[in-house]
Structures are given as C-alpha cells and as structure tokens.
C-alpha atoms as a PDB file:
ATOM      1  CA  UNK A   1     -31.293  35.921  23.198  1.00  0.00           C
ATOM      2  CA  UNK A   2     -34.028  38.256  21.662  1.00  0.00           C
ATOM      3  CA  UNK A   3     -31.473  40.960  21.624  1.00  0.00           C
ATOM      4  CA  UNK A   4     -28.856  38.679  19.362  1.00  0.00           C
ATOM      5  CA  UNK A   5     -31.632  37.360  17.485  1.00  0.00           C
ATOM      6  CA  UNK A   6     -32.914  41.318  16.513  1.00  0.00           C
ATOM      7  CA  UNK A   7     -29.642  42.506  15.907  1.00  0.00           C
ATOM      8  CA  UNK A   8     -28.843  39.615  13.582  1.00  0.00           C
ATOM      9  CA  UNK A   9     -32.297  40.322  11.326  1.00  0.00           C
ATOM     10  CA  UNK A  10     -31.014  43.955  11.305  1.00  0.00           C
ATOM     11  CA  UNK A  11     -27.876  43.112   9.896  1.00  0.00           C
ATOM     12  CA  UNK A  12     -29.387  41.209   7.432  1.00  0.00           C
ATOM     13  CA  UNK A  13     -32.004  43.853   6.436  1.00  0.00           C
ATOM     14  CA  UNK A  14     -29.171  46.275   5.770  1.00  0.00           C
ATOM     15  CA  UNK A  15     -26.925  43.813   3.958  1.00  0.00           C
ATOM     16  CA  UNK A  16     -30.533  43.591   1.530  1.00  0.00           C
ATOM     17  CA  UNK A  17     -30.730  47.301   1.147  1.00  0.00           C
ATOM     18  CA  UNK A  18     -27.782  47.335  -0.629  1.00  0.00           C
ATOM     19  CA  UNK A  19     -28.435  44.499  -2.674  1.00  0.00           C
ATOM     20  CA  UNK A  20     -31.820  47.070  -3.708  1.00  0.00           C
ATOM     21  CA  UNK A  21     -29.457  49.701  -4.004  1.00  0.00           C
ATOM     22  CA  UNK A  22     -26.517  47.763  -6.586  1.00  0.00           C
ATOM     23  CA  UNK A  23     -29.851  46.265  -8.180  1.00  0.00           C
ATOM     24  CA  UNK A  24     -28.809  42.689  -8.241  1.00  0.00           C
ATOM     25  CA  UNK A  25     -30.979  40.568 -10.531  1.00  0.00           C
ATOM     26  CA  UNK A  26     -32.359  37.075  -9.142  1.00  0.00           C
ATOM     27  CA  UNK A  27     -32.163  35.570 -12.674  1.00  0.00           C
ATOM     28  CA  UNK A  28     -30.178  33.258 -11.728  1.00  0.00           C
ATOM     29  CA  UNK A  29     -30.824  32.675  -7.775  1.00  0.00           C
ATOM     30  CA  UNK A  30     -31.067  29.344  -6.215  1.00  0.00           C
ATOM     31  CA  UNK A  31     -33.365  28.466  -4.250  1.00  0.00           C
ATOM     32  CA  UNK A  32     -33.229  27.924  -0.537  1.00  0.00           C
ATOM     33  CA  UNK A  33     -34.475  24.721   1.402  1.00  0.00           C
ATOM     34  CA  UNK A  34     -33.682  25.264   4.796  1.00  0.00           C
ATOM     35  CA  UNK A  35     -35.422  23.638   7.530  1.00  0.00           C
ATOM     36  CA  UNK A  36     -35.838  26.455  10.194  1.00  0.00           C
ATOM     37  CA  UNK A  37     -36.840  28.901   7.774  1.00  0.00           C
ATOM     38  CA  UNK A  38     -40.431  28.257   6.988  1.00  0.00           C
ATOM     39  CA  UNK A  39     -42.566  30.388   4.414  1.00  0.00           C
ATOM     40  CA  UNK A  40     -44.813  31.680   7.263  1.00  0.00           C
ATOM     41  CA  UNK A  41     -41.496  33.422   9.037  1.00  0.00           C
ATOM     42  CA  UNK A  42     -41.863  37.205   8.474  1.00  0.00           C
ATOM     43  CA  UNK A  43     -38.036  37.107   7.368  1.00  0.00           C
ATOM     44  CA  UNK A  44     -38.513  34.327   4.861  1.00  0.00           C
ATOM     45  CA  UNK A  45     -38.335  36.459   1.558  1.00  0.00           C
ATOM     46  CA  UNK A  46     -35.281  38.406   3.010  1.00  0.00           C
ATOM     47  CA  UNK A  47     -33.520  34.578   3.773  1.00  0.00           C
ATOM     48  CA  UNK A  48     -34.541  33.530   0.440  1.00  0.00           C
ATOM     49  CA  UNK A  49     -33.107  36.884  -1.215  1.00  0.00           C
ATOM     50  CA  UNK A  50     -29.748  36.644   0.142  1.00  0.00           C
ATOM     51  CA  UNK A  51     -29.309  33.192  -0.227  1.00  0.00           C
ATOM     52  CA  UNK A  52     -30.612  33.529  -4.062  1.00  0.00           C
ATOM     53  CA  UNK A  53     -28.055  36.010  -4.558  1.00  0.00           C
ATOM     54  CA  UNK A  54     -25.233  33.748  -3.308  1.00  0.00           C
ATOM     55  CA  UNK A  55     -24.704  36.741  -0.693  1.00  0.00           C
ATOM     56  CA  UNK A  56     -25.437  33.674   2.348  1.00  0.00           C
ATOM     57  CA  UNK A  57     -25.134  30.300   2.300  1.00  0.00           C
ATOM     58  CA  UNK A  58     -26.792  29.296   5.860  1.00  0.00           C
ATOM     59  CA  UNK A  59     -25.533  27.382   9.095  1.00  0.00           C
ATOM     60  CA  UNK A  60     -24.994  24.093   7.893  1.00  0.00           C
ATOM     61  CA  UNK A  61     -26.212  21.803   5.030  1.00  0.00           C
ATOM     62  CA  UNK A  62     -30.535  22.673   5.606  1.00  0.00           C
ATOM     63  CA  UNK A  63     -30.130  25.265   8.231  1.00  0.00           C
ATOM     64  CA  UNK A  64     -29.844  29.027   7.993  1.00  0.00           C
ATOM     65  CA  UNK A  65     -30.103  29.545  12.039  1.00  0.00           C
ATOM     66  CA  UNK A  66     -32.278  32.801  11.432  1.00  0.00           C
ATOM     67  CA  UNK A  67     -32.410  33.450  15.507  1.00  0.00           C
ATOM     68  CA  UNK A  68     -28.122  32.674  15.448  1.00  0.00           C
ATOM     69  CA  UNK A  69     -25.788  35.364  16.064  1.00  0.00           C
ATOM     70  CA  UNK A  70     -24.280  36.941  12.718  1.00  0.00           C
ATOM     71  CA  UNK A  71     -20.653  37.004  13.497  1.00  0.00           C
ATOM     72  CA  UNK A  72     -18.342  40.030  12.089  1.00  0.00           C
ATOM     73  CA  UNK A  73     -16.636  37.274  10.062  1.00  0.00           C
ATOM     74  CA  UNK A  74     -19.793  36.121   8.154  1.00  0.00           C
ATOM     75  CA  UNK A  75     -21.022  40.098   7.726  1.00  0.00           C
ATOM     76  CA  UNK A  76     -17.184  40.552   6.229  1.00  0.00           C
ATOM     77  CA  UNK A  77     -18.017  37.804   4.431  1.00  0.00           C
ATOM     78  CA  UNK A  78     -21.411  39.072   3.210  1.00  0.00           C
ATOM     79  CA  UNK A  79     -19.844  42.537   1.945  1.00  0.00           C
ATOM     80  CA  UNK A  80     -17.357  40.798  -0.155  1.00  0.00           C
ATOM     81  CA  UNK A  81     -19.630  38.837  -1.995  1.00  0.00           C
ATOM     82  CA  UNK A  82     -21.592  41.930  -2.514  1.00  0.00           C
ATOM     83  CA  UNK A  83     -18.691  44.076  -4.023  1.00  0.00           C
ATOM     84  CA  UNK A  84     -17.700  40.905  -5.826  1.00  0.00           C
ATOM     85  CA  UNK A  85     -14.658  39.492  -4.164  1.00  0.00           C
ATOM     86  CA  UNK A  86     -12.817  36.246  -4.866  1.00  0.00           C
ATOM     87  CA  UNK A  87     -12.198  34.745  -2.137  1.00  0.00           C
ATOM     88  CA  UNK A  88      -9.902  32.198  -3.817  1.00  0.00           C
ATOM     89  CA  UNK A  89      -7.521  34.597  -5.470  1.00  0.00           C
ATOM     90  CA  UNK A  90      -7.755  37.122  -2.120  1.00  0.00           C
ATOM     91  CA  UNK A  91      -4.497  38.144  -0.958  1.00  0.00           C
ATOM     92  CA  UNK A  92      -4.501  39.371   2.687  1.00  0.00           C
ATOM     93  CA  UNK A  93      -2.450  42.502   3.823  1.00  0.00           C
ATOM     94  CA  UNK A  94      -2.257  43.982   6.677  1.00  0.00           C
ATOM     95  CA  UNK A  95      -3.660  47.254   6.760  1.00  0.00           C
ATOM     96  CA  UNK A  96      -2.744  47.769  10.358  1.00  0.00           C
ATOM     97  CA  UNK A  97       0.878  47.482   9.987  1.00  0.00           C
ATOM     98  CA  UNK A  98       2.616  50.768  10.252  1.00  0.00           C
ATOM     99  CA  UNK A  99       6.327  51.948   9.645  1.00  0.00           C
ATOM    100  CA  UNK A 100       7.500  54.689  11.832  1.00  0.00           C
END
C-alpha cells in the first residue's frame, strides 16, 4: 500500500514539474475542497496546484484519494490537459496498426 501510495505522489510531483517548466499561471485556478486532503498534508499545495490548473479533478465529487493508485489512464489524462488537448474534439487512431 505504501509502495502505491509513493509512487502515486511521484507521479504527481513530476506531472507539477512540468507545469513549473510550461509556466502555467494560477490566475484563474479554482480552488479545491476535498475532504481527504487537509492543509496539514505535506502534499496539499501540490493537490491544490494541479487541481487549480484544471490538470486533476479528484476521485469523486470531495475526494482526491491522495494515498489511491494513479492509473496510466488518469496520467494520459493528466499530459493531455497539460499540452492542451480537447478531449471532446479528440479523434483516436491507432498508432499501433501496421501495413506490411
């Protein structure tokens, strides 16, 4: 459990690097009211970062389930709202296909 829960923070901590490194402004971040995340938590600011910058949106309505596993689907997820992707005009292809 530790070993999900550590590997989820890191994820998150390098998913907030490069929201330092594109230099996203927080003028117009929400803010987050999530019941497990409280402002004593070591990762607050970082929860509070990424859901300000619409980058995560949590677990469910008031929980961000900071000691959940981050599944490759919601770190996909995370890197397309950091390079900007619609997700409502997204047309999949598959990259995997190959003619011979």
């Amino acid at each position: 459990m530790k070993h999900k829960a550590a590997c989820t923070l890191i994820a998150l901590l390098l998913i907030l690097s490069c929201s330092l490194i594109f230099d996203f402004s927080l003028t117009n971040a929400r803010a987050a009211t999530f019941s497990d995340v409280h402002s004593g938590d070591w990762y607050y600011e970082y929860v509070e970062r990424a859901y300000g910058l619409g980058l995560m949106n949590g677990t469910g309505g008031t929980s961000f389930s900071p000691d959940g596993t981050l599944t490759r689907a919601m770190f996909v997820t995370v890197l397309g709202r950091l390079h900007g992707v619609d997700a409502d005009t997204y047309r999949p292809s598959s990259v995997l296909t190959m003619r011979l």
